[in-house]
N, C-alpha and C. Protein backbone atom coordinates (compact mmCIF):
# COMPACT_ATOMS: atom_id res chain seq x y z
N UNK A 1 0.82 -1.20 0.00
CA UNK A 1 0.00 0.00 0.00
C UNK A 1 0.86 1.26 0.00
N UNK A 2 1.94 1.22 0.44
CA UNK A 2 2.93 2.33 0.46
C UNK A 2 3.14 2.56 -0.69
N UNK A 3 3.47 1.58 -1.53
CA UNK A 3 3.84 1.93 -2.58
C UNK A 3 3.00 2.38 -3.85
N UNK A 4 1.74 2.24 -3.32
CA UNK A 4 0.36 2.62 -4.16
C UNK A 4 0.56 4.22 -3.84
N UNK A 5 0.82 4.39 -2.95
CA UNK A 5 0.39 5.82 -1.93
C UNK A 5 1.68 6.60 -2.48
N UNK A 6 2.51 6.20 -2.79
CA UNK A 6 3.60 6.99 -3.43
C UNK A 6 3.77 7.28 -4.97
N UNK A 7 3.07 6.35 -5.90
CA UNK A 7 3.32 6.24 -6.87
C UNK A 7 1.92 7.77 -6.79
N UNK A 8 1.01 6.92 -6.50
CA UNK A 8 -0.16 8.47 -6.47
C UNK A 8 0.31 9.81 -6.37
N UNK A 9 1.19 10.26 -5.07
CA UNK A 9 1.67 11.43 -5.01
C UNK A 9 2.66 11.74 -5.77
N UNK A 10 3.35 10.75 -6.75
CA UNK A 10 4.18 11.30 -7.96
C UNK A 10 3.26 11.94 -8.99
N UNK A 11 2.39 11.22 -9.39
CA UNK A 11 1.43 11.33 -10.33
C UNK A 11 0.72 12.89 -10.14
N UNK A 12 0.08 12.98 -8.96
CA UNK A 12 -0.66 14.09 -8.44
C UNK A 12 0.56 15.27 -8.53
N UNK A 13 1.55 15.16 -8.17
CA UNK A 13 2.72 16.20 -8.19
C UNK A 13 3.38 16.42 -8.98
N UNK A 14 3.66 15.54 -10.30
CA UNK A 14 4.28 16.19 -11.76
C UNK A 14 3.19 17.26 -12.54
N UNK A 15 2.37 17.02 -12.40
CA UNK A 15 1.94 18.34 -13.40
C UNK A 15 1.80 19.66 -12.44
N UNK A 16 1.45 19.50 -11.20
CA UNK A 16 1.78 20.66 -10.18
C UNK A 16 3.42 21.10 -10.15
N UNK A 17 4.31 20.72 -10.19
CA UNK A 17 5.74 20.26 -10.33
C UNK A 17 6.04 21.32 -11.94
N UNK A 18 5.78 20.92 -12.59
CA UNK A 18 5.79 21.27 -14.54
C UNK A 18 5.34 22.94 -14.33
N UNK A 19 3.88 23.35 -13.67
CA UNK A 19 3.17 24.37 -13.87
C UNK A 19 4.49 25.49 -12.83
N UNK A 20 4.62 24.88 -11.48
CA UNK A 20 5.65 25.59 -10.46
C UNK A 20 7.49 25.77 -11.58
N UNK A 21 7.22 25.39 -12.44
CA UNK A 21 8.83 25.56 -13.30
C UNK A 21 8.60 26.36 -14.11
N UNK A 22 7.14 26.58 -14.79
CA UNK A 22 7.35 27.21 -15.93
C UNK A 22 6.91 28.73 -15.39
N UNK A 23 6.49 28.53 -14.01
CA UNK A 23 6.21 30.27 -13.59
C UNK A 23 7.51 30.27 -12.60
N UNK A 24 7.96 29.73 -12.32
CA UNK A 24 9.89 30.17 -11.48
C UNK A 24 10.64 30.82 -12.78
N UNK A 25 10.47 30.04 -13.65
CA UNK A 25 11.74 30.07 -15.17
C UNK A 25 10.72 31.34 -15.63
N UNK A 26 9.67 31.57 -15.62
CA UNK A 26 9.36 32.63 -16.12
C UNK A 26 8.89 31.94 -17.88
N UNK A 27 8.57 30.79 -18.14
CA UNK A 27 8.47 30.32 -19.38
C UNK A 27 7.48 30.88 -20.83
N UNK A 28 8.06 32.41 -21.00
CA UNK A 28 7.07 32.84 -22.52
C UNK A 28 6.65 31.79 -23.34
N UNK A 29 7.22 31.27 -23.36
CA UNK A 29 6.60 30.12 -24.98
C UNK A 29 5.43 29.48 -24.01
N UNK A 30 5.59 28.98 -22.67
CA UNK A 30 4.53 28.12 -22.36
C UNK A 30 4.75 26.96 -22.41
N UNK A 31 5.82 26.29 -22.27
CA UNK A 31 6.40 24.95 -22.92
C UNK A 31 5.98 23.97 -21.23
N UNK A 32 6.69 24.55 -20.48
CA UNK A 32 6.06 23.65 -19.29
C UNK A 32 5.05 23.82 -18.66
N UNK A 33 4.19 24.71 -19.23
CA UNK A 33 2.59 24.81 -18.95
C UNK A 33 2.14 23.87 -19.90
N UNK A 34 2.43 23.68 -21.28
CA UNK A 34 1.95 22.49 -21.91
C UNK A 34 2.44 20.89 -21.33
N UNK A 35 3.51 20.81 -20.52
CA UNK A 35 3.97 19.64 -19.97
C UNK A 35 3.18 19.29 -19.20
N UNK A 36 2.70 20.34 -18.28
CA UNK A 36 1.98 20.24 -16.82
C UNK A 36 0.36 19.83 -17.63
N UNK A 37 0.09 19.77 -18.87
CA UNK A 37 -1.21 20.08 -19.32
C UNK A 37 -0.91 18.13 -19.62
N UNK A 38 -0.05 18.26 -20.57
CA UNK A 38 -0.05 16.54 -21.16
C UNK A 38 0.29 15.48 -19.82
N UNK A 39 0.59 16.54 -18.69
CA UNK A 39 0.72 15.56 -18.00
C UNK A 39 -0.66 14.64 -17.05
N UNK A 40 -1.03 15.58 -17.31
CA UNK A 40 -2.65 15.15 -16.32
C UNK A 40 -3.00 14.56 -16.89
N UNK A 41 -2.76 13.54 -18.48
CA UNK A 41 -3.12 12.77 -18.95
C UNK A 41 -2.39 11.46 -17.80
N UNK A 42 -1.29 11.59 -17.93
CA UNK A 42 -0.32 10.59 -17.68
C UNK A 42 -0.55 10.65 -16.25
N UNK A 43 -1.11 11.32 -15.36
CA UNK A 43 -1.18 11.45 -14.39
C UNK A 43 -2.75 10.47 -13.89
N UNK A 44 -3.96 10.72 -14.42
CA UNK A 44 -5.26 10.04 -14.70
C UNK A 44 -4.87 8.54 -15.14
N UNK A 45 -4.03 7.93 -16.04
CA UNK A 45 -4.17 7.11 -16.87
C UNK A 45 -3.32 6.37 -15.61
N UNK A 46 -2.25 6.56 -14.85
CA UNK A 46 -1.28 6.00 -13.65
C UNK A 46 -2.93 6.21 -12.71
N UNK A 47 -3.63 6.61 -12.44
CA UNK A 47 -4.53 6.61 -11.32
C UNK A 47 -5.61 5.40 -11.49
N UNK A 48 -6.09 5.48 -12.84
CA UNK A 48 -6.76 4.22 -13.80
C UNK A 48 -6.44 3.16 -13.01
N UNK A 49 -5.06 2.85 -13.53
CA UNK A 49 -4.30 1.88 -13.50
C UNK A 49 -4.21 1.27 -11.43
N UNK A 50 -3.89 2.46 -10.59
CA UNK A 50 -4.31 1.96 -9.42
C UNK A 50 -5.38 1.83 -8.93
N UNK A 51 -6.28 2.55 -9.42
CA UNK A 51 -7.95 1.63 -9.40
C UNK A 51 -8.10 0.61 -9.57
N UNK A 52 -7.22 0.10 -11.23
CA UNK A 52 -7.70 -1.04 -10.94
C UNK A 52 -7.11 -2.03 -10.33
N UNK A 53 -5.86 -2.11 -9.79
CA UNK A 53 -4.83 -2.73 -8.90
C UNK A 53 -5.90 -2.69 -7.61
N UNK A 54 -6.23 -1.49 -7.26
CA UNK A 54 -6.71 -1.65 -5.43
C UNK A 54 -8.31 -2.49 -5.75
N UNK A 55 -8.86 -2.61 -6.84
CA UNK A 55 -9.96 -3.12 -7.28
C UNK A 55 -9.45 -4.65 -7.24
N UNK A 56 -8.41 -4.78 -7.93
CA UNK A 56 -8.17 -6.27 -7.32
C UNK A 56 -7.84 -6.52 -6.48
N UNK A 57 -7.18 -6.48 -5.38
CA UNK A 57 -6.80 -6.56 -4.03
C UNK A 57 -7.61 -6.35 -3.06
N UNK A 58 -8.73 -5.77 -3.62
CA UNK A 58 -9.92 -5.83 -2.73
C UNK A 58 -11.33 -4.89 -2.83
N UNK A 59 -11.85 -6.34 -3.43
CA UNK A 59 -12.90 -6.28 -4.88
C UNK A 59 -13.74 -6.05 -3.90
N UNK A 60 -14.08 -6.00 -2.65
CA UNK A 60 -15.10 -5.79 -1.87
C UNK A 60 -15.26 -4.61 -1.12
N UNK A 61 -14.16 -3.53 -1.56
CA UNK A 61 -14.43 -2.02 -1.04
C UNK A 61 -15.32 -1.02 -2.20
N UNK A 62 -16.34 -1.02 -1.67
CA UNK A 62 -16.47 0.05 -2.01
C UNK A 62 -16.49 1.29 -2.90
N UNK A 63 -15.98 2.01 -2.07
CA UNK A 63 -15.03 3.19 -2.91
C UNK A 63 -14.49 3.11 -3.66
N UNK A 64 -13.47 1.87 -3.91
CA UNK A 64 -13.19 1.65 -5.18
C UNK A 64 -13.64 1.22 -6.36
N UNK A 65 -14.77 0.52 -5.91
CA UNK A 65 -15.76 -0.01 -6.60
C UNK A 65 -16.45 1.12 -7.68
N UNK A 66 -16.78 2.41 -6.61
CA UNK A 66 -17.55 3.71 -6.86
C UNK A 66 -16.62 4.35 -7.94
N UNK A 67 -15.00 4.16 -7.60
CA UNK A 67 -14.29 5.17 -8.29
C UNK A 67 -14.35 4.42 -9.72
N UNK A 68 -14.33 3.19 -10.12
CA UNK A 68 -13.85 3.01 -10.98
C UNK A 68 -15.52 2.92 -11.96
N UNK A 69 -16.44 2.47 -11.36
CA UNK A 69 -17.59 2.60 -11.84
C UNK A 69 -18.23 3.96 -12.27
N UNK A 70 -17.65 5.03 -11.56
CA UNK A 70 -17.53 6.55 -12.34
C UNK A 70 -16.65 7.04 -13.27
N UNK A 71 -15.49 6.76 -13.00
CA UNK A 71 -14.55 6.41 -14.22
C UNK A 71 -15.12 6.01 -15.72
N UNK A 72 -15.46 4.51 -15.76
CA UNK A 72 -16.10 4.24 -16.69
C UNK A 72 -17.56 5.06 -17.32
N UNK A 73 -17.78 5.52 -16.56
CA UNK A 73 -19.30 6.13 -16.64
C UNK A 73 -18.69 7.84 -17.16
N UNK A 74 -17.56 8.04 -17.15
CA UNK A 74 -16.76 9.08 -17.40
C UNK A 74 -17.04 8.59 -19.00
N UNK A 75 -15.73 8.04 -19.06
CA UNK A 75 -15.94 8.03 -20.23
C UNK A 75 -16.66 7.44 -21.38
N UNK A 76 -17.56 6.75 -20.87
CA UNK A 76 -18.57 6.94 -21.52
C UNK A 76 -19.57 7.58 -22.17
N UNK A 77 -19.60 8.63 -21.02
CA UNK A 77 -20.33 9.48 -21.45
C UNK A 77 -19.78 10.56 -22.81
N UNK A 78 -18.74 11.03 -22.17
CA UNK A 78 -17.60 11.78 -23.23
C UNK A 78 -17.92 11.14 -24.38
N UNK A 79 -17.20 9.61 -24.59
CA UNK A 79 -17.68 9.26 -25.49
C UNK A 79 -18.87 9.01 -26.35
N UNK A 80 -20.02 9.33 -25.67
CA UNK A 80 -21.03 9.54 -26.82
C UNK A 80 -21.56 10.82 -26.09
N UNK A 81 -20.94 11.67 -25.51
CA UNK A 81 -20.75 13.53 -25.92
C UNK A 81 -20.52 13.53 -27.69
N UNK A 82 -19.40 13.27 -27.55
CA UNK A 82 -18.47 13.19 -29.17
C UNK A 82 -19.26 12.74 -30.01
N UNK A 83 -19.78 11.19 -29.97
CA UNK A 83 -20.53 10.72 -31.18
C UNK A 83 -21.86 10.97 -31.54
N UNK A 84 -22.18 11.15 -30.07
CA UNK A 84 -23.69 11.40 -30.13
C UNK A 84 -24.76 12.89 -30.04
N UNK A 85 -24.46 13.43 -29.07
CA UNK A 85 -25.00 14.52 -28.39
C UNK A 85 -24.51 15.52 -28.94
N UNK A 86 -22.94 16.31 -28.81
CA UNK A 86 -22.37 17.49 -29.27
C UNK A 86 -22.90 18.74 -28.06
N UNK A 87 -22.64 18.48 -27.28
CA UNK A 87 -23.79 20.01 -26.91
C UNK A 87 -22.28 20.27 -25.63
N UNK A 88 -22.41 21.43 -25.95
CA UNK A 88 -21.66 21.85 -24.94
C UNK A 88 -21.46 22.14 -23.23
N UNK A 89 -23.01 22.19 -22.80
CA UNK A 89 -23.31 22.03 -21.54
C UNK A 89 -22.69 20.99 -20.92
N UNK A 90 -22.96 20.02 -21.79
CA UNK A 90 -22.31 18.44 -21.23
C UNK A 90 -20.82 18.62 -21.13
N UNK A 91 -20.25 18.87 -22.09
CA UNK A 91 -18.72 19.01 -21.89
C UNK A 91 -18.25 20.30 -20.49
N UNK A 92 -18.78 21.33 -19.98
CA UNK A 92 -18.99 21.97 -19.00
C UNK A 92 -19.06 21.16 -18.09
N UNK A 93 -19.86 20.49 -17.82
CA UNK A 93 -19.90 19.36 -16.82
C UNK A 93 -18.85 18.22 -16.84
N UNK A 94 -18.41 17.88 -18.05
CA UNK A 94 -17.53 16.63 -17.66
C UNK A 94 -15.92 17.00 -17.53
N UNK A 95 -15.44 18.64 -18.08
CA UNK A 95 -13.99 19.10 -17.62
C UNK A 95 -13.81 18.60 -15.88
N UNK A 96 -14.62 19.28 -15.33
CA UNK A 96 -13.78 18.50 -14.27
C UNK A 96 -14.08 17.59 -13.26
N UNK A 97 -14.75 16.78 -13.76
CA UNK A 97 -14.86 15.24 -13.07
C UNK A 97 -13.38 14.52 -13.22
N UNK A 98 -12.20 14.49 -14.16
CA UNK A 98 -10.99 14.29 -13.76
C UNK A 98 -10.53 14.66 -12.47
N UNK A 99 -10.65 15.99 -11.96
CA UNK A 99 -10.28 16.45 -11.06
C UNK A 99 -10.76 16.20 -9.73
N UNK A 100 -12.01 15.49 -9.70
CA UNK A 100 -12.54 14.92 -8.55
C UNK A 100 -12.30 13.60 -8.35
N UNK A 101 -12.27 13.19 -9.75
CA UNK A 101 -11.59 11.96 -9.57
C UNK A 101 -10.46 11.74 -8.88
N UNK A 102 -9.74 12.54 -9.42
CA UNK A 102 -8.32 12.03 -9.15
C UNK A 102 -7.66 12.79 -7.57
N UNK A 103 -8.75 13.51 -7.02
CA UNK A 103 -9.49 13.58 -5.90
C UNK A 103 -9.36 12.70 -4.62
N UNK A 104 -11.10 11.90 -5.34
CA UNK A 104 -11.71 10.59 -4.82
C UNK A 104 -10.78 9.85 -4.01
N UNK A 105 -9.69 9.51 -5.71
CA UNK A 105 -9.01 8.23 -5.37
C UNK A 105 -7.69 8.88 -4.42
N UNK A 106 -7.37 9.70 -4.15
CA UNK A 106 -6.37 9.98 -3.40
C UNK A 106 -6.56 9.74 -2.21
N UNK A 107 -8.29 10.33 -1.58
CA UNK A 107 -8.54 10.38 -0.64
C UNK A 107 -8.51 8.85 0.03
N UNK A 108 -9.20 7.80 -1.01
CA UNK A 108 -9.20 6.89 -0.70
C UNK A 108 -7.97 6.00 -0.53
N UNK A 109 -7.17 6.15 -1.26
CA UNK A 109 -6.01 5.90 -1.22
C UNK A 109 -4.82 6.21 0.52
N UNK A 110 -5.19 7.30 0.47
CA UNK A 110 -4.52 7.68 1.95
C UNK A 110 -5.29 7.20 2.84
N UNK A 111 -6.58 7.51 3.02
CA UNK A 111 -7.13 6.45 4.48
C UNK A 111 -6.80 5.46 4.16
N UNK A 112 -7.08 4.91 3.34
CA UNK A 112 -6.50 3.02 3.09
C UNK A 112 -5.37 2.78 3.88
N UNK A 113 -4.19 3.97 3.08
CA UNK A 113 -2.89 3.31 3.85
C UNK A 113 -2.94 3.52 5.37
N UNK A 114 -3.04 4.89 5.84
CA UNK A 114 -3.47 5.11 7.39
C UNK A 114 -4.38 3.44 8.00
N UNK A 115 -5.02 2.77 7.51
CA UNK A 115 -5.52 1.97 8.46
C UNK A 115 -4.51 0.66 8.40
């Protein structure tokens, strides 16, 4: 679990990390504001991935159950935003469910290890 709990706070802290360099360096072009941007991909997709690790290790919590069952329901929806719907309200609403997500699972993630 430590090592779940660490890999998370790498993840959660490179694109915070990227955004804190490119306003120290003072970055005009924007180059590590775009890092800090591609990174929240890579940052979500490593969180995925321990969802579904703590989903196997213990298929009977819960919360994880919730996170990953919103997850999917994430993108799902997005995905037929795109194919189906088009409307922009919806996309208003789904910017930042990443961010609660990746939230959720932290939170859950740290009580986990605490117990």
């Amino acid at each position: 679990m430590k090592t779940v709990k660490i890999l998370n706070a790498i993840a959660i802290s490179l694109p915070i990390v990227l955004g804190f360099i490119g306003i120290g360096i003072n970055d005009s072009t924007g180059n590590y504001f775009a890092y800090a941007l591609y990174s929240t991909m890579l940052t979500g997709f490593i969180q995925v991935l321990l969802g579904i690790f703590l989903l196997y290790n213990d298929p009977k919590n819960i919360a994880i159950q919730l996170y990953i069952a919103t997850t999917l329901l994430f993108f799902l929806t997005w995905y037929l935003e795109v194919e189906l719907f088009h409307t922009d309200i919806l996309v208003y609403i789904l910017v930042p469910i990443p961010l609660l997500l990746a939230l959720f699972l932290s939170i859950v993630i740290y009580k986990k290890a605490s117990l």
